[in-house]
N, C-alpha and C. Protein backbone atom coordinates (compact mmCIF):
# COMPACT_ATOMS: atom_id res chain seq x y z
N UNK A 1 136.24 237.58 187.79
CA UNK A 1 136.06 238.81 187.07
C UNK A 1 137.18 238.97 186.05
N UNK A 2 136.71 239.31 184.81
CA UNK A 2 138.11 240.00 183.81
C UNK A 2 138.45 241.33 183.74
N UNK A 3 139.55 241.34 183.73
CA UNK A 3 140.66 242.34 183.64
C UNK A 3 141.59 242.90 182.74
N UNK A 4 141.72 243.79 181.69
CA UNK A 4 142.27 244.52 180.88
C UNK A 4 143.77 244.76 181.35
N UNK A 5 144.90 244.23 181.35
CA UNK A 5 146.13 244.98 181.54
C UNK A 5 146.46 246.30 181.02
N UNK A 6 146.66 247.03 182.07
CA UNK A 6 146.96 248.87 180.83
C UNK A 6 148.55 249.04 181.52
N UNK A 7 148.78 248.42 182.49
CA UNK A 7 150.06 248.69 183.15
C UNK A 7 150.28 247.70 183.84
N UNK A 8 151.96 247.96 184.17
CA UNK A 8 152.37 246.82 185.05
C UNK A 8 154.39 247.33 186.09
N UNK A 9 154.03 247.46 187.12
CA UNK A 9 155.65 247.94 187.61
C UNK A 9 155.74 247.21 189.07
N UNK A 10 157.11 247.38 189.61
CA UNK A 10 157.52 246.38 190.65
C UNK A 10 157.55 247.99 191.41
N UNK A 11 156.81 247.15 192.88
CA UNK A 11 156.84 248.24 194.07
C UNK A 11 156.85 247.77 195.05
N UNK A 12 158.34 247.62 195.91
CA UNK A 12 157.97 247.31 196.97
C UNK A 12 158.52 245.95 197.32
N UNK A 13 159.19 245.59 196.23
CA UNK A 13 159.37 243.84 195.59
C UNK A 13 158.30 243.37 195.01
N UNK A 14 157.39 244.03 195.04
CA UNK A 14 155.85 243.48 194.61
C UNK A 14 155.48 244.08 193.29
N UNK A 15 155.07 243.10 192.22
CA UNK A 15 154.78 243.49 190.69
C UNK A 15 153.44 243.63 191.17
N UNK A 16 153.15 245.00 190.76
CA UNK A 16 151.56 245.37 191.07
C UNK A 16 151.20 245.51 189.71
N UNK A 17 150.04 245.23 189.26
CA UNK A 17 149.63 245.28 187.47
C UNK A 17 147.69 246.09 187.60
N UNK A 18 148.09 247.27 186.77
CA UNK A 18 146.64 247.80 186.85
C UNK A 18 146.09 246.79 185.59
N UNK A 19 144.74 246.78 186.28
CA UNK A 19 143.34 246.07 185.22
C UNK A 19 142.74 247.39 184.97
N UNK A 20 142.15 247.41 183.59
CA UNK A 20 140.70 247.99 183.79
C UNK A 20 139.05 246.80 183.93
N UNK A 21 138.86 246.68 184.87
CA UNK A 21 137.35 245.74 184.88
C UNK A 21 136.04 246.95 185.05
N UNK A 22 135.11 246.33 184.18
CA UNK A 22 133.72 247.30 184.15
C UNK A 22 134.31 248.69 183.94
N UNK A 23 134.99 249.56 183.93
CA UNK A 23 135.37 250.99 183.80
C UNK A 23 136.63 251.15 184.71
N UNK A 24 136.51 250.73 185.76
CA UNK A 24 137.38 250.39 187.00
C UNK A 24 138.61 250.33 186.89
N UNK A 25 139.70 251.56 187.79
CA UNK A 25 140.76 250.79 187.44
C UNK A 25 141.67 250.22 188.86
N UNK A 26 141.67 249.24 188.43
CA UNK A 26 142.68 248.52 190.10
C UNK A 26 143.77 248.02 190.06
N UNK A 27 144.50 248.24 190.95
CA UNK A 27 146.14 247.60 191.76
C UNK A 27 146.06 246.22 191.80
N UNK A 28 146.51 245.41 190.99
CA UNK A 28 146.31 243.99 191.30
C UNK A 28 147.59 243.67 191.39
N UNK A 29 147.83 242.02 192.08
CA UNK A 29 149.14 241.35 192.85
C UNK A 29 148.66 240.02 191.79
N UNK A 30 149.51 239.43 191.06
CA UNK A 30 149.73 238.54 190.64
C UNK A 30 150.81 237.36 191.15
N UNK A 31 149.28 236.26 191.10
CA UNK A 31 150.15 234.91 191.74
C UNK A 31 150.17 234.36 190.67
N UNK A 32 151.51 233.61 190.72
CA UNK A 32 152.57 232.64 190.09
C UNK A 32 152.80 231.56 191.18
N UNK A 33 152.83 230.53 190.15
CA UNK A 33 153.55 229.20 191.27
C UNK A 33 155.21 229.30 191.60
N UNK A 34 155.71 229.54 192.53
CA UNK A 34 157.21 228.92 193.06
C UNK A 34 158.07 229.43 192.08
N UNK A 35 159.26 230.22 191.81
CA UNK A 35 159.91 230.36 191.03
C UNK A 35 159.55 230.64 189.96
N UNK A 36 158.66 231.22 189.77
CA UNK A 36 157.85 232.01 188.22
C UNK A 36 157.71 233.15 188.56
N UNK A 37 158.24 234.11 187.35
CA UNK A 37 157.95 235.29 187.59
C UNK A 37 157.41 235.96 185.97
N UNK A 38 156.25 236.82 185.11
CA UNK A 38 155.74 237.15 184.57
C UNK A 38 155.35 238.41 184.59
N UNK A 39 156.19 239.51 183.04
CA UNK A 39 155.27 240.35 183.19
C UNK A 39 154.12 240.49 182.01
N UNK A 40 153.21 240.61 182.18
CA UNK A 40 152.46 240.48 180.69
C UNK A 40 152.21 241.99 180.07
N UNK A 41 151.92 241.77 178.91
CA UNK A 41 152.20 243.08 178.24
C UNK A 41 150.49 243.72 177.93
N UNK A 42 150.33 244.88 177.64
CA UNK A 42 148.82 245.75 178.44
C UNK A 42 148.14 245.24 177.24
N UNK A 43 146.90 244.93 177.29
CA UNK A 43 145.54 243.83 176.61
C UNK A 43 145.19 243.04 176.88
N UNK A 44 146.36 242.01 177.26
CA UNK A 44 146.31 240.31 178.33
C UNK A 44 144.88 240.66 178.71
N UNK A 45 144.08 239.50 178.80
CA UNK A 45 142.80 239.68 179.68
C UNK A 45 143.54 238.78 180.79
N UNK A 46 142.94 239.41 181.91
CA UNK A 46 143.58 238.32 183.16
C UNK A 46 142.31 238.09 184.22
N UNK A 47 142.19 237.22 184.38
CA UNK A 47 141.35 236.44 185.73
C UNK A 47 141.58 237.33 187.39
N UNK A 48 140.74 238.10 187.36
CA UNK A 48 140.96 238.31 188.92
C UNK A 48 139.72 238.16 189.66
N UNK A 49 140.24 238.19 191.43
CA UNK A 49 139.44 237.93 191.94
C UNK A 49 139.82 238.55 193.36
N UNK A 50 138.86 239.24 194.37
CA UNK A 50 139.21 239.49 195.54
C UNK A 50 140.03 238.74 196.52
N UNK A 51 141.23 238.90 197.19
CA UNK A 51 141.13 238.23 198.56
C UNK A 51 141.54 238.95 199.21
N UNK A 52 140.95 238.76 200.50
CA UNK A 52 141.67 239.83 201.53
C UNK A 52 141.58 240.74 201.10
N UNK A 53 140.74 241.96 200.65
CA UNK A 53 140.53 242.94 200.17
C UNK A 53 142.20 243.63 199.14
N UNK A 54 142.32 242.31 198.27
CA UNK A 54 143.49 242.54 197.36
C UNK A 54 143.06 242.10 196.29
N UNK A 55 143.11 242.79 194.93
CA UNK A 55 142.26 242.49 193.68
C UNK A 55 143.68 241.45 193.26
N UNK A 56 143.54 240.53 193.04
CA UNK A 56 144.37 239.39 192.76
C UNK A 56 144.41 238.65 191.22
N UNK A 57 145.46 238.58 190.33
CA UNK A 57 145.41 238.44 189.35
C UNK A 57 145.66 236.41 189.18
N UNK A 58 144.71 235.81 189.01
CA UNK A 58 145.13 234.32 188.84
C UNK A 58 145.20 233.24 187.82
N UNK A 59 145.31 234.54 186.47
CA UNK A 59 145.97 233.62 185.36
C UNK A 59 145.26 234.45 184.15
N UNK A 60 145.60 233.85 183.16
CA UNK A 60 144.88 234.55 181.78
C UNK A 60 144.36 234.12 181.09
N UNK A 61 143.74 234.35 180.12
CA UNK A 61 142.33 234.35 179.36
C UNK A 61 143.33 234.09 177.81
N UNK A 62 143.56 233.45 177.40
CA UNK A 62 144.87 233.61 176.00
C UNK A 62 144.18 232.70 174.75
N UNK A 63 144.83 232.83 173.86
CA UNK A 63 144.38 231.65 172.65
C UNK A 63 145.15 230.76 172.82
N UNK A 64 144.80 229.71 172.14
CA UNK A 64 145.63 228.07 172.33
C UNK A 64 146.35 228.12 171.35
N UNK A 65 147.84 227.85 172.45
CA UNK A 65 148.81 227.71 171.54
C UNK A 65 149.24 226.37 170.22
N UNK A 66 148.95 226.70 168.96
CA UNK A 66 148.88 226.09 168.11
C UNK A 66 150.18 224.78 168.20
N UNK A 67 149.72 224.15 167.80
CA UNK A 67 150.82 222.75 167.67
C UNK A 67 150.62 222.19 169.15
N UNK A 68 149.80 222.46 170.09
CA UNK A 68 150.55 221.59 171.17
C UNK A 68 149.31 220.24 171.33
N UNK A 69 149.97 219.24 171.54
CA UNK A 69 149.23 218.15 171.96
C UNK A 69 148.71 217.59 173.31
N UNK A 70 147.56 216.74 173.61
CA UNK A 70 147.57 216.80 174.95
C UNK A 70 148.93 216.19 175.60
N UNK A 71 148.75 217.01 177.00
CA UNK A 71 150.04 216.46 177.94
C UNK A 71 151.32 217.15 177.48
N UNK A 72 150.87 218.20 176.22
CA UNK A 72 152.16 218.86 176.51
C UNK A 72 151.97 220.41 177.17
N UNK A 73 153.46 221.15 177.40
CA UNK A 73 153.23 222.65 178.13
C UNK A 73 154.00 223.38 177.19
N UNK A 74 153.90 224.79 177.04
CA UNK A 74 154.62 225.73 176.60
C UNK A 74 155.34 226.89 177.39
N UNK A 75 156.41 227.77 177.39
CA UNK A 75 156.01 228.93 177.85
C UNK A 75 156.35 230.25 176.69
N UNK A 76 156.59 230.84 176.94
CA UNK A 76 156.75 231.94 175.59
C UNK A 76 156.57 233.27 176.49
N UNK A 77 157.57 234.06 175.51
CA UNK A 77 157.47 235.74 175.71
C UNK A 77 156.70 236.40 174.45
N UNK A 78 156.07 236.97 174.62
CA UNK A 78 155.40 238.33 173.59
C UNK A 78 156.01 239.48 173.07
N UNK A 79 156.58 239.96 171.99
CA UNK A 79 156.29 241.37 172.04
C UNK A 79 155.19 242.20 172.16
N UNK A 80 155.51 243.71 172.56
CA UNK A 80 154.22 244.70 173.00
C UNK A 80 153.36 244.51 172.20
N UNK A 81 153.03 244.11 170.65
CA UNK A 81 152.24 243.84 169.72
C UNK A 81 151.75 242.59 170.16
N UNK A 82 151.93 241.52 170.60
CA UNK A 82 151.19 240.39 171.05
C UNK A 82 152.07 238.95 170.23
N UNK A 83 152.68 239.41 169.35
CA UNK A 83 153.55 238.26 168.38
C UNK A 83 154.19 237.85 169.46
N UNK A 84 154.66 236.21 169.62
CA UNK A 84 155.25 235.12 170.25
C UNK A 84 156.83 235.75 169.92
N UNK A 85 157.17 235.88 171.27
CA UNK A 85 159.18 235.98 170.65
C UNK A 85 159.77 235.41 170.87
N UNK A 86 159.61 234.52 172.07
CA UNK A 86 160.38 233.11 172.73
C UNK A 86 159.69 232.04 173.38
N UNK A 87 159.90 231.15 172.29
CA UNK A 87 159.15 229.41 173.26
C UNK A 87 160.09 228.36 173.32
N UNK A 88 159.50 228.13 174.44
CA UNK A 88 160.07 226.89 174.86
C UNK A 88 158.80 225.67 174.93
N UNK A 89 159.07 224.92 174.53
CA UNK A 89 157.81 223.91 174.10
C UNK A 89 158.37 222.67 174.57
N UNK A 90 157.52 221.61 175.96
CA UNK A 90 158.11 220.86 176.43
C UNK A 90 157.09 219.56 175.60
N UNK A 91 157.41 218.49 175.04
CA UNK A 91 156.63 217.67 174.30
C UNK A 91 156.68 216.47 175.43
N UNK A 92 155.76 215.64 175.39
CA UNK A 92 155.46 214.25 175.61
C UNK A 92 156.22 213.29 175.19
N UNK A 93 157.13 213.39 173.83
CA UNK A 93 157.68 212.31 173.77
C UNK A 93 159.58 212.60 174.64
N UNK A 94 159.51 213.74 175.59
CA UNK A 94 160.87 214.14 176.54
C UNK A 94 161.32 215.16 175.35
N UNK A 95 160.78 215.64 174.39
CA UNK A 95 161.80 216.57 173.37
C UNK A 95 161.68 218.10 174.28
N UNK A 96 162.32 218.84 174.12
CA UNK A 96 162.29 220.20 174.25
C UNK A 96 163.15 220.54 173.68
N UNK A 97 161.80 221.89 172.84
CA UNK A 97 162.04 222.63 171.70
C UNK A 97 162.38 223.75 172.46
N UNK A 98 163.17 224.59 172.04
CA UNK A 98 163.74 226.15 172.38
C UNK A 98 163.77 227.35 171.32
N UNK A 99 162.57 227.89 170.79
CA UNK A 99 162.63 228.46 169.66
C UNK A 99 162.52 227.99 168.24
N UNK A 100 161.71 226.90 168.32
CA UNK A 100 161.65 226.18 166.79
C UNK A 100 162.16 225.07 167.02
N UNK A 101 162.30 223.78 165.56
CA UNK A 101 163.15 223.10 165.27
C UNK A 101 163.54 223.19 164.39
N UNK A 102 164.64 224.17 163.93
CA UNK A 102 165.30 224.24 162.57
C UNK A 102 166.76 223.66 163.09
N UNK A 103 167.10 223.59 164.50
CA UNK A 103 168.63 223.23 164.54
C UNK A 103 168.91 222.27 165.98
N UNK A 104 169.79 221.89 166.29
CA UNK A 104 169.66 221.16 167.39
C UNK A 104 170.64 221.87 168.56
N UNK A 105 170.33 221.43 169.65
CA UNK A 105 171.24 221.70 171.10
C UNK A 105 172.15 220.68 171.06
N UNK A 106 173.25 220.30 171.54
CA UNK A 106 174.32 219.18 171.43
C UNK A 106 174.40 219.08 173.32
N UNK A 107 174.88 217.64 173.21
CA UNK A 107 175.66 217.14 174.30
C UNK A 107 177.01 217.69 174.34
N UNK A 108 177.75 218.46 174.49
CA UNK A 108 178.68 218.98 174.39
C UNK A 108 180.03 217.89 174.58
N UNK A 109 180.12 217.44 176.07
CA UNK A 109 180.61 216.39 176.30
C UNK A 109 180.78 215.59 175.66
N UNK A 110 180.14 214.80 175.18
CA UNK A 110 180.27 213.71 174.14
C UNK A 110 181.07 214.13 172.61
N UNK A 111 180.39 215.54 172.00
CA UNK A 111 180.84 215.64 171.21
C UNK A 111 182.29 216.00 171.23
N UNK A 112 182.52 216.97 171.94
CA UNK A 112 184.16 216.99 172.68
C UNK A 112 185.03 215.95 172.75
N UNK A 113 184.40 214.80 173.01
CA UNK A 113 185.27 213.45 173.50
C UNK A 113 185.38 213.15 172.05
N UNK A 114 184.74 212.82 171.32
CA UNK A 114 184.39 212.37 169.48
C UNK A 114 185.39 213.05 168.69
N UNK A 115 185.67 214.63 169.08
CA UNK A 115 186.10 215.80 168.38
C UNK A 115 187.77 215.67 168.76
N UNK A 116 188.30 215.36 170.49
CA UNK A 116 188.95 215.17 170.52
C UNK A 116 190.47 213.56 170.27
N UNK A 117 189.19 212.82 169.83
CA UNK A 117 190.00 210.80 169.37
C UNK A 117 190.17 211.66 167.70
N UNK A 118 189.14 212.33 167.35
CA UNK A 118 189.27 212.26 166.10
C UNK A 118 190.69 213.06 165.71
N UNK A 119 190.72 214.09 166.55
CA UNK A 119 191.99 215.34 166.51
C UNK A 119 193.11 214.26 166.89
N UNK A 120 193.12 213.53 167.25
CA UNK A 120 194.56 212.72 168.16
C UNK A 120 194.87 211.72 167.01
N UNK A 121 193.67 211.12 166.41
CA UNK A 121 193.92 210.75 165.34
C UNK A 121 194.85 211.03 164.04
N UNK A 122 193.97 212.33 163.89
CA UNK A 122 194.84 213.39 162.68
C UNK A 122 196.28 213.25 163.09
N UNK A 123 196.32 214.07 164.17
CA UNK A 123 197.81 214.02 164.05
C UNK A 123 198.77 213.13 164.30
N UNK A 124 197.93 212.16 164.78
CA UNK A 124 199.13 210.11 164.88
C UNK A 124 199.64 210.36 163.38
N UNK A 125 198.57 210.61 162.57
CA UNK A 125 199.09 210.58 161.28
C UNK A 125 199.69 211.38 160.87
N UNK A 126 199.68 212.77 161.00
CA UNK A 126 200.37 213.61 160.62
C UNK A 126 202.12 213.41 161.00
N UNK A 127 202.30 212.67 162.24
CA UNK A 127 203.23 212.64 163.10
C UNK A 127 204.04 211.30 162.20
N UNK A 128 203.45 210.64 161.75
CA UNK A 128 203.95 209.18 161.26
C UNK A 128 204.10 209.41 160.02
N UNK A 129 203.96 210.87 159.54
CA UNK A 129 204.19 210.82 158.12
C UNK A 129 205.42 211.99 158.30
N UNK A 130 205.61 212.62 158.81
CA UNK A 130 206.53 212.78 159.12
C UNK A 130 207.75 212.54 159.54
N UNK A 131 207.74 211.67 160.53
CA UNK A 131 208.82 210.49 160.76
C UNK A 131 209.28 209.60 159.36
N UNK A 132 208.23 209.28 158.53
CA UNK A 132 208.37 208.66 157.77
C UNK A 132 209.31 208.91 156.25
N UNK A 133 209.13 210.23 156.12
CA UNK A 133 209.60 211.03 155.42
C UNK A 133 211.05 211.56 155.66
N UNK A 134 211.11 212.36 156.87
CA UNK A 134 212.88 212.25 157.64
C UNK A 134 214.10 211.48 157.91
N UNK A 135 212.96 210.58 158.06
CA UNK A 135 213.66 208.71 158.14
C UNK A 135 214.03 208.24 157.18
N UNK A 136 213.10 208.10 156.24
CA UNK A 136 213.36 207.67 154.68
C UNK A 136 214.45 208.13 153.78
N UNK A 137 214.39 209.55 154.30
CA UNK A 137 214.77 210.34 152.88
C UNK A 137 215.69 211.37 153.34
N UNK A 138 216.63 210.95 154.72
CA UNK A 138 217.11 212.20 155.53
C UNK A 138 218.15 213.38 154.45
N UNK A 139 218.49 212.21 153.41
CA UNK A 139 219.97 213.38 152.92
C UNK A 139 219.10 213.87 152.00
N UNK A 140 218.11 213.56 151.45
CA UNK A 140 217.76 213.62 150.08
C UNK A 140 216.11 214.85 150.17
N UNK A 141 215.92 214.94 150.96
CA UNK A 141 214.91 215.56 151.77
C UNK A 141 214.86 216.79 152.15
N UNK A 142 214.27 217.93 151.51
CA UNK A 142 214.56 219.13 152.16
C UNK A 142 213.27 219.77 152.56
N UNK A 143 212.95 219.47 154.32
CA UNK A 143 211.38 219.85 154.50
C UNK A 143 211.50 221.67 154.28
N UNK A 144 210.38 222.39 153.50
CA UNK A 144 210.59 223.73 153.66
C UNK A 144 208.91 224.05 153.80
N UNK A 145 209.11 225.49 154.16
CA UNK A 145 207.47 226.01 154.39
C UNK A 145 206.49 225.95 153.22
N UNK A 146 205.40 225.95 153.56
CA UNK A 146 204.70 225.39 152.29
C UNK A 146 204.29 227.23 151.57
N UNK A 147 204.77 228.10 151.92
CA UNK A 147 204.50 229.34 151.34
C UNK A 147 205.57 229.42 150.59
N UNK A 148 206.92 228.92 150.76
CA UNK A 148 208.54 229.01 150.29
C UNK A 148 208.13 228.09 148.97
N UNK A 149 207.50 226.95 149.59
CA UNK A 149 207.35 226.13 148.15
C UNK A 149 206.86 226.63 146.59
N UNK A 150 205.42 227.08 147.67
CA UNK A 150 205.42 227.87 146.15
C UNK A 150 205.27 229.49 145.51
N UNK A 151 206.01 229.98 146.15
CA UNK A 151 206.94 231.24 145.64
C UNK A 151 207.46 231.36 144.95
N UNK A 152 207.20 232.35 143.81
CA UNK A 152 207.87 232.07 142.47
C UNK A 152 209.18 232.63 142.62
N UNK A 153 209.68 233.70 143.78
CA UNK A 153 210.89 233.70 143.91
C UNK A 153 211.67 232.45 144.48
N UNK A 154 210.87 231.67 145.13
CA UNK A 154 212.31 230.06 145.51
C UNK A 154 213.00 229.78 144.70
N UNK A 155 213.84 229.66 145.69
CA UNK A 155 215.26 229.01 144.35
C UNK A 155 214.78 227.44 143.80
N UNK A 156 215.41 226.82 143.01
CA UNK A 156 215.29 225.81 142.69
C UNK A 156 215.74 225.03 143.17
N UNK A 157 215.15 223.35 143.89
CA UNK A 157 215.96 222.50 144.54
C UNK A 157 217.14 222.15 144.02
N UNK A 158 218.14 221.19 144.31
CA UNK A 158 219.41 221.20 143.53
C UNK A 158 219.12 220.03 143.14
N UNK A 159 219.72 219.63 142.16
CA UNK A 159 219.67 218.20 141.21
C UNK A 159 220.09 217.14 142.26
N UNK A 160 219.01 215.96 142.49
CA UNK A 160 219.10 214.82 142.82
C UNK A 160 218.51 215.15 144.29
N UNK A 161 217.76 215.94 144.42
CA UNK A 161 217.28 216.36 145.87
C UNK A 161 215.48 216.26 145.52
N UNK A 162 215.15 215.63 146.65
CA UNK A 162 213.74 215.76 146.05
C UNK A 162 213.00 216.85 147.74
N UNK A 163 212.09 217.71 147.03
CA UNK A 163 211.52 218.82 148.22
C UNK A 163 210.09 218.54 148.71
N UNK A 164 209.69 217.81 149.87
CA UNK A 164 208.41 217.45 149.85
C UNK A 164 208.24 219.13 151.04
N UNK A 165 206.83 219.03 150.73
CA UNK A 165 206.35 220.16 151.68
C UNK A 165 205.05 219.22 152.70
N UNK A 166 205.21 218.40 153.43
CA UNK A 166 204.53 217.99 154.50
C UNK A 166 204.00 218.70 155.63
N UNK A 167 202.90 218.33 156.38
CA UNK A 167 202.04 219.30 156.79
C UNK A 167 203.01 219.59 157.84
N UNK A 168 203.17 221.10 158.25
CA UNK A 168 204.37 221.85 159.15
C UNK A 168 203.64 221.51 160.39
N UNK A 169 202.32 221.28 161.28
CA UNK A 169 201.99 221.55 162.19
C UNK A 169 201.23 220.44 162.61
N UNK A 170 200.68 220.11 163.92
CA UNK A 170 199.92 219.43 164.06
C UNK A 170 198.98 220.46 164.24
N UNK A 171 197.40 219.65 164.24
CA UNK A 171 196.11 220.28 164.49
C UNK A 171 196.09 220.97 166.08
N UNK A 172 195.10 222.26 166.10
CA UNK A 172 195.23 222.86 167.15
C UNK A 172 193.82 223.29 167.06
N UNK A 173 193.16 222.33 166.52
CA UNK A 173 191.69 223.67 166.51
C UNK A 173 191.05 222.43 167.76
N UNK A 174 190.17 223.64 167.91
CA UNK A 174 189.66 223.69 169.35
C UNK A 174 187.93 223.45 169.27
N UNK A 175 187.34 223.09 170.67
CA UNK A 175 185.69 223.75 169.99
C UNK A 175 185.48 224.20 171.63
N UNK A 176 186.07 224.24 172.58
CA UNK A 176 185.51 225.02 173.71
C UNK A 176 185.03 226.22 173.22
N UNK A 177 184.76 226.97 172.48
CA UNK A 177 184.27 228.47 172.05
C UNK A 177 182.59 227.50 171.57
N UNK A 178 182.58 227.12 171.70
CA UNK A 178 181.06 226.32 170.85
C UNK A 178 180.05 225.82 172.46
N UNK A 179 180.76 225.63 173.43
CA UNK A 179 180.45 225.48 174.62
C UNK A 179 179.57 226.77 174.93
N UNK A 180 178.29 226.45 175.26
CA UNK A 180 177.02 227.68 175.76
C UNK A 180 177.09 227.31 177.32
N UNK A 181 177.36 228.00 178.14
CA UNK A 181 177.49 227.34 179.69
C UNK A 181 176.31 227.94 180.66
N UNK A 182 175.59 228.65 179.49
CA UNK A 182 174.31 228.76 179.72
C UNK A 182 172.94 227.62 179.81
N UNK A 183 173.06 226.84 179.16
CA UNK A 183 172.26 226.02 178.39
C UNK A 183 173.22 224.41 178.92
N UNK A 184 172.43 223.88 179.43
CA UNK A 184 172.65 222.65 180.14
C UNK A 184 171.51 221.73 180.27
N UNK A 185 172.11 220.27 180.24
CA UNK A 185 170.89 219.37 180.30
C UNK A 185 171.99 218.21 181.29
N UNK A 186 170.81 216.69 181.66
CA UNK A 186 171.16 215.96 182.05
C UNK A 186 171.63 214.56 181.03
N UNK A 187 172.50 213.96 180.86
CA UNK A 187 173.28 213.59 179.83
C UNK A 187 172.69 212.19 179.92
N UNK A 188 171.61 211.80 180.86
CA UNK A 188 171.32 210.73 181.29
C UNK A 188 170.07 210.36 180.77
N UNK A 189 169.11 211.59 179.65
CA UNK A 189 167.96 211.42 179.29
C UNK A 189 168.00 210.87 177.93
């Protein structure tokens, strides 16, 4: 039998969802498989059927979701208007999409490890040019801040002195803030 959603509330622990069928309006219990939980928003046509003298809701009546191929699944939220607001789209060839593909999810790990040779890098060099410079040029050398350098109030170096302004710091940037510890995968797929 079909069913009109006009309502839907939790009672009891139990999401009870009124239908209207034929004029009728009834208390229905919606089954979900294992760890699914759904509320649908009032128009859904939904599949019910008696058991146990419980009007039972066992799935819906929907349009086909565009783009999908066989063997693949979707799931998605609605707004109250019926427009799609969140999908997750699992494909056949192992991709899963999360809202489109305009951007990608990262391995975090990996990129971290990449982010951090590259940072250790920078500053071998930064570090060796520095040495290089102190070493070289100790009397003749006057390291100063690179805002002092060029300040039009600085004094002027003194004759026969040369003033390099070399980078004052090593790198400190970070990307743990880029880490979603929401959003996890297996690094093995």
């Amino acid at each position: 039998m079909l069913g009109y959603i006009i309502e839907t509330k939790v009672k009891n622990f139990v999401r009870e969802i009124k239908t209207k069928t034929a004029g009728l309006v009834n208390n229905c219990q919606q089954m979900t498989p294992f760890g699914f939980e759904s509320r649908p928003i009032k128009g859904e046509t939904a599949v019910t059927q008696r058991v146990k003298n419980i009007r039972t809701i066992f799935g819906y009546l929907q349009d086909a979701f565009e783009g999908l191929e066989e063997g693949e699944s979707v799931m998605f939220s609605k707004e109250d208007n019926g427009d799609y607001q969140a999908t997750i789209i699992t494909r056949k060839d192992k991709t899963i999409e999360v809202n489109g593909t305009g951007d990608f999810l990262m391995r975090y790990n990996e990129m971290q490890r990449e982010f951090n040779e590259l940072n250790d890098k920078f500053n071998s060099h930064i570090q060796a040019y520095n040495t290089f410079v102190q070493t070289t040029f100790p009397a003749h050398v006057h390291l100063i801040p690179f805002a002092q350098a060029i300040s039009a109030t600085a004094p002027p170096p003194s004759a026969g002195t040369i003033t390099v302004v070399p980078p004052s710091s090593l790198s400190v940037a970070d990307i743990t803030k880029t880490k979603h510890e929401l959003l996890k995968t297996n690094p093995k797929q």
